[in-house]
N, C-alpha and C. Protein backbone atom coordinates (compact mmCIF):
# COMPACT_ATOMS: atom_id res chain seq x y z
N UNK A 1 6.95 -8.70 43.71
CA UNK A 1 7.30 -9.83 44.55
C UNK A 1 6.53 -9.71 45.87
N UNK A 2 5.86 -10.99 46.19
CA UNK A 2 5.05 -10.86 47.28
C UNK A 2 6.01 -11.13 48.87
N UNK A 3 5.83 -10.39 49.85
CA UNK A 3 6.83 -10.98 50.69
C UNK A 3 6.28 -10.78 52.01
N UNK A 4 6.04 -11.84 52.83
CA UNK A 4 5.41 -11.95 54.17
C UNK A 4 6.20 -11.96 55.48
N UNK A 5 6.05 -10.89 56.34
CA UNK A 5 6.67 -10.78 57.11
C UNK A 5 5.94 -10.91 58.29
N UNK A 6 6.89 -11.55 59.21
CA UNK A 6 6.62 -11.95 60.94
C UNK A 6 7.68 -11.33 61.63
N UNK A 7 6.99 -11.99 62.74
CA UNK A 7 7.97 -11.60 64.30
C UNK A 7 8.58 -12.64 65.36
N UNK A 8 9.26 -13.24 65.21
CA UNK A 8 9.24 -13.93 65.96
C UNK A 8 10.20 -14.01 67.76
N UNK A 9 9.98 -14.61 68.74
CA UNK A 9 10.78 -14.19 69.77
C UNK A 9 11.47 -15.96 70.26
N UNK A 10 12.45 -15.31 70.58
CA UNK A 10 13.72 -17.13 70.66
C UNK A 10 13.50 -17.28 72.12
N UNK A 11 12.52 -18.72 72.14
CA UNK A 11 12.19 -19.12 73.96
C UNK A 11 12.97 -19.43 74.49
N UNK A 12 13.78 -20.77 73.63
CA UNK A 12 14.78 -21.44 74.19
C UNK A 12 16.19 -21.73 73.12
N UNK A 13 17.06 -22.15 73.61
CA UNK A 13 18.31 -22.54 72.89
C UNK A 13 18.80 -23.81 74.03
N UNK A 14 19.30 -25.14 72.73
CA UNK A 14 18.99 -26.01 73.56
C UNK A 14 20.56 -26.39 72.66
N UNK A 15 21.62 -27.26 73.50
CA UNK A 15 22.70 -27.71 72.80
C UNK A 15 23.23 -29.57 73.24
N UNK A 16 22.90 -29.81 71.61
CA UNK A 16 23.28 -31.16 71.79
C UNK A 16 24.91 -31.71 71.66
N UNK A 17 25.28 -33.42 71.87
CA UNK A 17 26.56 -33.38 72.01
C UNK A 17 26.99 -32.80 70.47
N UNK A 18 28.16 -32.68 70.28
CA UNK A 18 28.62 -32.53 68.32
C UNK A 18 28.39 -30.94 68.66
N UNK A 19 28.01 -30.08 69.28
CA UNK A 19 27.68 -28.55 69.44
C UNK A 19 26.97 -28.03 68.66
N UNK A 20 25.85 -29.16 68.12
CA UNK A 20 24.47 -28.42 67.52
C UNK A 20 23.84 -27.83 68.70
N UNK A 21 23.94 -26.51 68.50
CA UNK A 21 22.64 -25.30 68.91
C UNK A 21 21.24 -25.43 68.08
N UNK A 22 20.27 -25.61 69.02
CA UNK A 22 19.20 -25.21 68.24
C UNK A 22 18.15 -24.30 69.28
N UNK A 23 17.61 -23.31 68.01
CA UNK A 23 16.84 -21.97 68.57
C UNK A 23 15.85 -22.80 68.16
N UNK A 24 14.55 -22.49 69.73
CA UNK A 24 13.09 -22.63 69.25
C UNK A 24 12.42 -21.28 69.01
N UNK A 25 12.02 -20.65 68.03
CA UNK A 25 11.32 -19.36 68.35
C UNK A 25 9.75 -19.55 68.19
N UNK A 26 8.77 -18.79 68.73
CA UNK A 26 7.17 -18.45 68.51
C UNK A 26 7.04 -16.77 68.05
N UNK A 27 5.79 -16.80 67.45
CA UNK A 27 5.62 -15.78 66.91
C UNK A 27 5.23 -14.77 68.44
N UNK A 28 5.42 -13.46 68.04
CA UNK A 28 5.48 -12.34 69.25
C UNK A 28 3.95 -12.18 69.06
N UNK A 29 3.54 -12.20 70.84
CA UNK A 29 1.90 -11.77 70.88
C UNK A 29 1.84 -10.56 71.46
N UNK A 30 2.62 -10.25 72.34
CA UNK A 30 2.59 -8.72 72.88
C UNK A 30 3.64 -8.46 73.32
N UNK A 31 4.11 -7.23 74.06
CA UNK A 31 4.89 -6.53 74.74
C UNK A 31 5.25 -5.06 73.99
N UNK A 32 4.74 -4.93 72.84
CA UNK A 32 5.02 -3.18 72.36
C UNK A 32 3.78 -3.35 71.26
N UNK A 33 3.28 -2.18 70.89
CA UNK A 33 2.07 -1.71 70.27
C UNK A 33 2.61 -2.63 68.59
N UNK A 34 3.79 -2.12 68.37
CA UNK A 34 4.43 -3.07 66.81
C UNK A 34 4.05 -4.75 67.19
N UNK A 35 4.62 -5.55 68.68
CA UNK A 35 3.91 -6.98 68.56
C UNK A 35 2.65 -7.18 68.27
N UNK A 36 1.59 -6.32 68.67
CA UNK A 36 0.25 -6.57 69.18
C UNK A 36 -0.14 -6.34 67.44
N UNK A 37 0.16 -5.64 66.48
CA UNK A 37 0.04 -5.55 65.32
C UNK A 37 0.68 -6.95 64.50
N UNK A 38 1.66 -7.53 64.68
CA UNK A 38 2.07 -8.25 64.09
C UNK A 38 1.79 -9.48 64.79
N UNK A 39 0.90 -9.91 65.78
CA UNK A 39 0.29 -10.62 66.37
C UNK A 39 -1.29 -10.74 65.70
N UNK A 40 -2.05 -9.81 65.38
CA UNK A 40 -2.92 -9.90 64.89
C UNK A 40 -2.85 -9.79 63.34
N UNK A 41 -1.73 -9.69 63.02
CA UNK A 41 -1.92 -9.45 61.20
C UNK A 41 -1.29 -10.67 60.59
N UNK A 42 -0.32 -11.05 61.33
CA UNK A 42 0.82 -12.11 60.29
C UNK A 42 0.53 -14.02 60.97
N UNK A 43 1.04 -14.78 59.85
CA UNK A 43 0.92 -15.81 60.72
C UNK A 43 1.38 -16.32 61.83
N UNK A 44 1.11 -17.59 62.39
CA UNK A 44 1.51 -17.78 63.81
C UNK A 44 2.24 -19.26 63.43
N UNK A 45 3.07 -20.17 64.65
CA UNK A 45 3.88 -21.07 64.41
C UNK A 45 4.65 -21.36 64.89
N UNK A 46 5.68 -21.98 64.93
CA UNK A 46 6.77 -22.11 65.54
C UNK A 46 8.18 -22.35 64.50
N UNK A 47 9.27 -22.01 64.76
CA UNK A 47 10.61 -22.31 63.91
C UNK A 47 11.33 -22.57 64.96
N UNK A 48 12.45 -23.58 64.20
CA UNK A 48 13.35 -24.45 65.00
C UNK A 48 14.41 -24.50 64.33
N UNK A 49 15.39 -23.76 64.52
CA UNK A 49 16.52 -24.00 63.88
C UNK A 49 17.87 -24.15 64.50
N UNK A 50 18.59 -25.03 63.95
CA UNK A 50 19.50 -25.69 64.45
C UNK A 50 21.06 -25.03 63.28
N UNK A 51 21.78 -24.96 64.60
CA UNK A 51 23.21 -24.76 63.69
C UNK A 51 24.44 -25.24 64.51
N UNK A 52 25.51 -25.66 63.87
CA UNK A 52 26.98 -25.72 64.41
C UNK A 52 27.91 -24.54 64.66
N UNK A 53 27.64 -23.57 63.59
CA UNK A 53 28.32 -22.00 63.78
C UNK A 53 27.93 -21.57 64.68
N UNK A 54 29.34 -21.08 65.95
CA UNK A 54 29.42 -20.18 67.08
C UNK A 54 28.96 -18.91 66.37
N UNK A 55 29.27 -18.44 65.62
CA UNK A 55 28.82 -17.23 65.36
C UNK A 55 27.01 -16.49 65.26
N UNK A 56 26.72 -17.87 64.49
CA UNK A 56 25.57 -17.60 64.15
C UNK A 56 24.75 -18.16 65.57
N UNK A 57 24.82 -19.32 66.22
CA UNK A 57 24.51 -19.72 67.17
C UNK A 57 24.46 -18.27 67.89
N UNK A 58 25.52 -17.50 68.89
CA UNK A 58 25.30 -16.58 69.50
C UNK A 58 24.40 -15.58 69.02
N UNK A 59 23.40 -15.46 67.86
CA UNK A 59 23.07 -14.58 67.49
C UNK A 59 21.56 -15.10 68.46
N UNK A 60 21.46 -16.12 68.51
CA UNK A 60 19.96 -16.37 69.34
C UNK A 60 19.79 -17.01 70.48
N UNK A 61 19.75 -15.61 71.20
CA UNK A 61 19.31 -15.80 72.75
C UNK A 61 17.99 -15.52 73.41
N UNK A 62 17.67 -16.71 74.14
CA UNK A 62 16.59 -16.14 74.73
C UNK A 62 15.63 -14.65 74.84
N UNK A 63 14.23 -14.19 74.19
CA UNK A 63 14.30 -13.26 74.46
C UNK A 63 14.13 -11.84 73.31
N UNK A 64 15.37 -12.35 72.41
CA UNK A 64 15.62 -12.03 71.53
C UNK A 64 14.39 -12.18 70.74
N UNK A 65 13.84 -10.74 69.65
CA UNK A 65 12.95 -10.90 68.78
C UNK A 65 13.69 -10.71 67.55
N UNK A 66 13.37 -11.28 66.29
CA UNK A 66 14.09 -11.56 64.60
C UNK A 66 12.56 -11.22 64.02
N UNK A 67 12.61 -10.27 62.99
CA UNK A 67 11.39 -10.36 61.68
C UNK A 67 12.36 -11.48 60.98
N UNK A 68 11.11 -11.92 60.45
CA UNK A 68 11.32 -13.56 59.63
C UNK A 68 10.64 -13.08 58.49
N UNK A 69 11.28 -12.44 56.88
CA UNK A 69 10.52 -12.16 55.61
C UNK A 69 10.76 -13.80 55.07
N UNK A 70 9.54 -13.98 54.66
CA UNK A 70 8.87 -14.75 53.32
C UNK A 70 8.88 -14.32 51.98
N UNK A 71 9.61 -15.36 51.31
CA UNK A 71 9.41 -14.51 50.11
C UNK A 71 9.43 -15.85 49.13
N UNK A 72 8.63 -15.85 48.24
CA UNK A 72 8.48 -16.99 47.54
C UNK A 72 9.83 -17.55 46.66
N UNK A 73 10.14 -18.74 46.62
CA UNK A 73 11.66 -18.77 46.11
C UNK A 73 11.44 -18.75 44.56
N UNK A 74 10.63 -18.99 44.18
CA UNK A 74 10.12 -19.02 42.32
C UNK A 74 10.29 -17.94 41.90
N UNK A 75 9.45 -16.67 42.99
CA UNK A 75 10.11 -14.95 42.40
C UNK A 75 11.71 -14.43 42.40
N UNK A 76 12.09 -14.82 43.55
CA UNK A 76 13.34 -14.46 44.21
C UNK A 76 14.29 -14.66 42.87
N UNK A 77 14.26 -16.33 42.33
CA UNK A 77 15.29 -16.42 41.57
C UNK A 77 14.96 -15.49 40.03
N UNK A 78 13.84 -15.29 39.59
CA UNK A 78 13.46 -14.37 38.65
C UNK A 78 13.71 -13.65 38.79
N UNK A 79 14.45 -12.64 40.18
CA UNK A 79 14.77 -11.15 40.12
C UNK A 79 16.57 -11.65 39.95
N UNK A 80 17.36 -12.74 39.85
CA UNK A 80 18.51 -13.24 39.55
C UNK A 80 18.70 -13.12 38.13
């Protein structure tokens, strides 16, 4: 199974009325010898994700860096 991994770091968190949270994250370009590697090796982009769960919402704050694995969903369910 092929599986692609990033870095990404959460710029902003933005909350609309209804208490959708949404995280913008960009991929990490520097600040430790591991970004500067995963800055030059993996792809680049942006993710935007939006949720209603307090729980999960608090998980992304500003700042905050998440690895983001890729993994193709055609393999995934073959290992099911």
């Amino acid at each position: 199974m092929t599986t692609v991994r990033a870095k990404f770091k959460v710029q902003s968190v933005t909350e609309s009325e209804g208490g959708l949270k949404t995280a913008n994250l960009s991929p990490v370009t520097s600040g430790s010898s591991e970004n500067d590697k995963f800055f030059k090796w993996t792809p680049g982009g942006q993710i935007q994700l939006g949720t209603i769960n307090p729980d999960a919402a608090a998980q992304f704050v500003p700042g905050r860096q998440f690895y983001v694995d890729f993994t193709p969903a055609d393999e995934a369910q073959k290992a099911d």
